[in-house]
N, C-alpha and C. Protein backbone atom coordinates (compact mmCIF):
# COMPACT_ATOMS: atom_id res chain seq x y z
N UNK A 1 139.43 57.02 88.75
CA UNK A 1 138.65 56.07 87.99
C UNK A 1 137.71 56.85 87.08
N UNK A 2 137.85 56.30 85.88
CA UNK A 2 136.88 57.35 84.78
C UNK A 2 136.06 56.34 84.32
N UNK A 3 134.67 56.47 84.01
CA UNK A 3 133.67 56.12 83.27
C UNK A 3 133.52 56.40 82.35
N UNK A 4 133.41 56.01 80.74
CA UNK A 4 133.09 56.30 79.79
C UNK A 4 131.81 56.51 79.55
N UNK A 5 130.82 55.89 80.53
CA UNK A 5 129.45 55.85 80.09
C UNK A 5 129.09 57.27 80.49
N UNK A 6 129.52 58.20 81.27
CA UNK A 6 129.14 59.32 82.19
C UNK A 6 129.03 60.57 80.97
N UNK A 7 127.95 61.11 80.73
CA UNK A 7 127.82 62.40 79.56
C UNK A 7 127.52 63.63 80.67
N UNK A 8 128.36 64.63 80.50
CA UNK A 8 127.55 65.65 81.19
C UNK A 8 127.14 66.60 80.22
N UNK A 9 126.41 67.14 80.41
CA UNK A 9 125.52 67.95 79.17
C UNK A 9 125.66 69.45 80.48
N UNK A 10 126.33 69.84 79.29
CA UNK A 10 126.36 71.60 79.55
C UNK A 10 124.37 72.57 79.80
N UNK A 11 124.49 73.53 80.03
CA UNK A 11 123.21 74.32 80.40
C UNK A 11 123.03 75.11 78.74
N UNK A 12 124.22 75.35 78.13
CA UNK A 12 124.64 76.19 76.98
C UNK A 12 124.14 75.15 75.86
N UNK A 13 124.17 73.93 76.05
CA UNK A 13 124.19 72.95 75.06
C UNK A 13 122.71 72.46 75.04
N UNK A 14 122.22 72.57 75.71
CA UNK A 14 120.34 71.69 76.07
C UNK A 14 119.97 71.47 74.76
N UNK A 15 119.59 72.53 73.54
CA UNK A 15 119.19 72.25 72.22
C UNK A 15 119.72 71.27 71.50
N UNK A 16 121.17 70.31 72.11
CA UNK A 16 121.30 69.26 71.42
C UNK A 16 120.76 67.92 71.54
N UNK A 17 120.32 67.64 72.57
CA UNK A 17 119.92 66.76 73.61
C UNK A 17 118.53 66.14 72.54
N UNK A 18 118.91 65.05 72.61
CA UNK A 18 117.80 64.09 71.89
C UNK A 18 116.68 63.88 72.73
N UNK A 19 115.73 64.02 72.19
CA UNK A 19 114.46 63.67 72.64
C UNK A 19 114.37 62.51 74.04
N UNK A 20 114.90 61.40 73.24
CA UNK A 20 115.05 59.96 74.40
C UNK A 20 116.28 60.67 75.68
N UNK A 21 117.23 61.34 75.28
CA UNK A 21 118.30 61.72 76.69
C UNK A 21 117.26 62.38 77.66
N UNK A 22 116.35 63.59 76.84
CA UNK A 22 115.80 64.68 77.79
C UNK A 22 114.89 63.69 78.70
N UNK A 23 114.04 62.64 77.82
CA UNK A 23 112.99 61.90 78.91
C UNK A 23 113.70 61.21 79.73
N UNK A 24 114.95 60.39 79.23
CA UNK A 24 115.80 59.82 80.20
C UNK A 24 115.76 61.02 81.87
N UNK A 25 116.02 62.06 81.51
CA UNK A 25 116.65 63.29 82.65
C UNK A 25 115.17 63.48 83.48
N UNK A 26 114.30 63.69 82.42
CA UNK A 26 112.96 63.69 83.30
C UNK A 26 112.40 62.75 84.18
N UNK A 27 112.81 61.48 84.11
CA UNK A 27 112.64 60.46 84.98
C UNK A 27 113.51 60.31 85.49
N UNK A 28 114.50 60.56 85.69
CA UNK A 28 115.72 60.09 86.61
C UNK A 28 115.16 61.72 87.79
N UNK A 29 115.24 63.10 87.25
CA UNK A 29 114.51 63.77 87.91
C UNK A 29 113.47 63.64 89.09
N UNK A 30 112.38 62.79 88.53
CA UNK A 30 111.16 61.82 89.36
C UNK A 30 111.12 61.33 90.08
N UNK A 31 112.62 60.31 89.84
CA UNK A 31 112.57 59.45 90.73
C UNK A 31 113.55 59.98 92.13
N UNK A 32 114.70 60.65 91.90
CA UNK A 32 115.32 61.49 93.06
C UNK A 32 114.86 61.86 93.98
N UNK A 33 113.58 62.49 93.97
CA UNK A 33 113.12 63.07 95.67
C UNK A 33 112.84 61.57 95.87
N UNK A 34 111.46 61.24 95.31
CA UNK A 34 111.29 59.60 96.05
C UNK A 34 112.39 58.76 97.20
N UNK A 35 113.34 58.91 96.29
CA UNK A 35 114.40 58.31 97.01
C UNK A 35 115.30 58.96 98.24
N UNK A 36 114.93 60.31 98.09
CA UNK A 36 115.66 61.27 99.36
C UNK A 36 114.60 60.90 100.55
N UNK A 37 113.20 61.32 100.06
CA UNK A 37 112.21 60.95 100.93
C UNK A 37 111.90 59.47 102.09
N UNK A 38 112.63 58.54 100.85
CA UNK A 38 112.47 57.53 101.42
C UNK A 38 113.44 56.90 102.47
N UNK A 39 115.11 57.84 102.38
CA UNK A 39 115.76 57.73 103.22
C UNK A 39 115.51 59.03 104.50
N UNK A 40 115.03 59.84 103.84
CA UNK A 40 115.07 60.60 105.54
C UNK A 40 113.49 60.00 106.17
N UNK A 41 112.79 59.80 105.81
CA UNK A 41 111.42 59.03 106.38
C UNK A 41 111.46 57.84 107.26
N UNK A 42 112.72 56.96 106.51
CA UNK A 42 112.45 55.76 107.70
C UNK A 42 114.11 56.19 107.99
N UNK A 43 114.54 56.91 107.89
CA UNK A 43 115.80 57.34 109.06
C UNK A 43 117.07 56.40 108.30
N UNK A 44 117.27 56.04 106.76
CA UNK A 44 118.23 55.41 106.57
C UNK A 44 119.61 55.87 106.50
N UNK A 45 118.89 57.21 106.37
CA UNK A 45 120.48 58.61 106.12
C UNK A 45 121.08 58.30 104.61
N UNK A 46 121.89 58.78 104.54
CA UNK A 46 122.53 58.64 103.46
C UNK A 46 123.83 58.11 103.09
N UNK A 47 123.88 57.46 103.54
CA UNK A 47 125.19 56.75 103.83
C UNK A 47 124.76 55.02 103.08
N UNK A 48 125.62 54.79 102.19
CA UNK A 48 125.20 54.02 101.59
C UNK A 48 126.63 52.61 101.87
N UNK A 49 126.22 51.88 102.53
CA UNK A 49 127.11 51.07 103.45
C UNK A 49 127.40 50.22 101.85
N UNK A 50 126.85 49.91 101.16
CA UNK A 50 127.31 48.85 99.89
C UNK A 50 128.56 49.39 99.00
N UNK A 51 129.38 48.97 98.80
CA UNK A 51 130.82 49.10 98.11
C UNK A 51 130.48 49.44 96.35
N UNK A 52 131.06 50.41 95.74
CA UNK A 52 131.00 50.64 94.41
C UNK A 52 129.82 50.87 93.33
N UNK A 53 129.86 49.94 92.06
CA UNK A 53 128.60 50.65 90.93
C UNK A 53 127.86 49.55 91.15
N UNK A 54 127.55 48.23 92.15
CA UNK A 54 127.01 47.13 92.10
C UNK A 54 126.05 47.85 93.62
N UNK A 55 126.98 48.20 94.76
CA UNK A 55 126.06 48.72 95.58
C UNK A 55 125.31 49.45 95.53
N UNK A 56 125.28 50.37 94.90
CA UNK A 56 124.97 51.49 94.61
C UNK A 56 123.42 50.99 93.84
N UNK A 57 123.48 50.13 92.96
CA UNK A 57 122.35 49.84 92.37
C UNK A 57 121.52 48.93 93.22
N UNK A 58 122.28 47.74 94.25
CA UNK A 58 121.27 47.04 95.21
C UNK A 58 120.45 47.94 96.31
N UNK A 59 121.27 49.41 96.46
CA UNK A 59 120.79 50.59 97.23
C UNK A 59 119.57 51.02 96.63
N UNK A 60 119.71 51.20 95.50
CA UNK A 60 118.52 51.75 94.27
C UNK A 60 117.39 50.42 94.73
N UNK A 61 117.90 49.25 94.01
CA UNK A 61 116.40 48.39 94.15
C UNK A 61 115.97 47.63 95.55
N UNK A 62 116.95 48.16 96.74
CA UNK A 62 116.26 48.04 98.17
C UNK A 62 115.54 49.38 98.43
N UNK A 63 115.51 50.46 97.70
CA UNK A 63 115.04 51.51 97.97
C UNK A 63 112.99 51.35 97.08
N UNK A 64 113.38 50.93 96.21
CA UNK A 64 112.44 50.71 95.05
C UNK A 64 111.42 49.72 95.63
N UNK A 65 112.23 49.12 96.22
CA UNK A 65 111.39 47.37 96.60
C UNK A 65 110.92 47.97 97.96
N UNK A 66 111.74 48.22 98.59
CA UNK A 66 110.67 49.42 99.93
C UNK A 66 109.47 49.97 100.09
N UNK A 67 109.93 50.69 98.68
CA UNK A 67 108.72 51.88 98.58
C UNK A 67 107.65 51.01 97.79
N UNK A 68 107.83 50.43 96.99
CA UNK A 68 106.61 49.27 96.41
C UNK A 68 105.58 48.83 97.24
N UNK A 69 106.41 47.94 98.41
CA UNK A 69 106.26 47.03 99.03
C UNK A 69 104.83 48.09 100.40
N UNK A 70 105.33 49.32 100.20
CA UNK A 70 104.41 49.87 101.16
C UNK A 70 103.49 50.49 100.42
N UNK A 71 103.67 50.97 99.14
CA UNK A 71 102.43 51.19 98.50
C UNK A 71 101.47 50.13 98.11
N UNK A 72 101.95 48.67 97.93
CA UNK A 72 100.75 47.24 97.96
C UNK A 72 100.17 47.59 99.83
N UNK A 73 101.11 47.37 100.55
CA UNK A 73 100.34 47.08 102.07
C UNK A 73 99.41 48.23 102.34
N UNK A 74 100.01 49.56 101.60
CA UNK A 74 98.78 50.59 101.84
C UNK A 74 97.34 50.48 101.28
N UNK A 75 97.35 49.83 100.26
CA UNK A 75 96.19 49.16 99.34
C UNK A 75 95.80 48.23 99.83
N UNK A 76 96.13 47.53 100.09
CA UNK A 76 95.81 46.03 100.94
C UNK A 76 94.77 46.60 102.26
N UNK A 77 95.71 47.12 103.25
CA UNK A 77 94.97 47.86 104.52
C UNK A 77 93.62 48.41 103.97
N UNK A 78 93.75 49.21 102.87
CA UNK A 78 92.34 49.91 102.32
C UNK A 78 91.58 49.45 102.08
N UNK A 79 91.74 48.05 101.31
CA UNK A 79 90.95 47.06 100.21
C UNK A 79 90.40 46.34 101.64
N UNK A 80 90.74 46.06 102.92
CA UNK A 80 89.99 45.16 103.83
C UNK A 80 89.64 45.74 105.14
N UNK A 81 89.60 47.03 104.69
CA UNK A 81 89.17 48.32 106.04
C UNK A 81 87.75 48.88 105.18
N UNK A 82 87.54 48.50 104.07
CA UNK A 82 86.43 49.21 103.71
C UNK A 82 85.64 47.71 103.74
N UNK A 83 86.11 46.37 103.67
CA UNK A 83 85.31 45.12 103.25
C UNK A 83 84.78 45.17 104.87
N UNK A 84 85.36 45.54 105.54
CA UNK A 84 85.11 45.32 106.76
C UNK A 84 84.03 46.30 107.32
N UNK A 85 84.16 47.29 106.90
CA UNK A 85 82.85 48.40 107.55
C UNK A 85 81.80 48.13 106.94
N UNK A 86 81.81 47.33 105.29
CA UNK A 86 80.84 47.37 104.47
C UNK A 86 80.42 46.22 105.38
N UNK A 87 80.34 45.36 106.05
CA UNK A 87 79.64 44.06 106.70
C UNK A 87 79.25 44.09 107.10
C-alpha cells in the first residue's frame, strides 16, 4: 500500500525544505516524546489496538485528550488547594 501524501526528505537535501515543512517537522518533533511519555507513564505500551490511518489518528486524539484532560485536573487541584489554605 503506497501513500502519495508521504515526502521523505533526504539529510543531503534539508536546504530545500520550505520554511512551513521545517515548522511542520519541528512540531511534529514536540509532540513525539509527549506521546511516548504518555504511553509508558500510564502503562499503555505501544501497541495500538485501532485498525489503519483512522486508528491511528483516534490513538493520537485519545492520547491528546488524556494528556489535556490531566493538565486542567492538575490546575483545578491547584486552583482549590491554595483557596483552601488561604481560608
Amino acid at each position: 500500500m503506497k501513500d502519495e501524501n508521504i515526502e521523505i526528505i533526504l539529510a543531503h537535501k534539508k536546504q530545500e525544505i520550505t520554511p512551513a515543512k521545517r515548522k511542520h517537522q519541528k512540531r511534529r518533533s514536540a509532540i513525539e516524546p509527549i506521546i511516548g511519555h504518555c504511553k509508558n507513564d500510564r502503562k499503555i505500551g505501544s501497541r495500538n489496538w485501532l485498525r489503519g490511518k483512522t486508528g491511528d489518528q483516534i490513538n493520537a486524539l485519545a492520547m491528546a485528550t488524556g494528556f489535556n484532560l490531566r493538565k486542567i485536573l492538575r490546575w483545578t487541584f491547584l486552583r482549590l488547594l491554595t483557596r483552601w489554605l488561604t481560608v
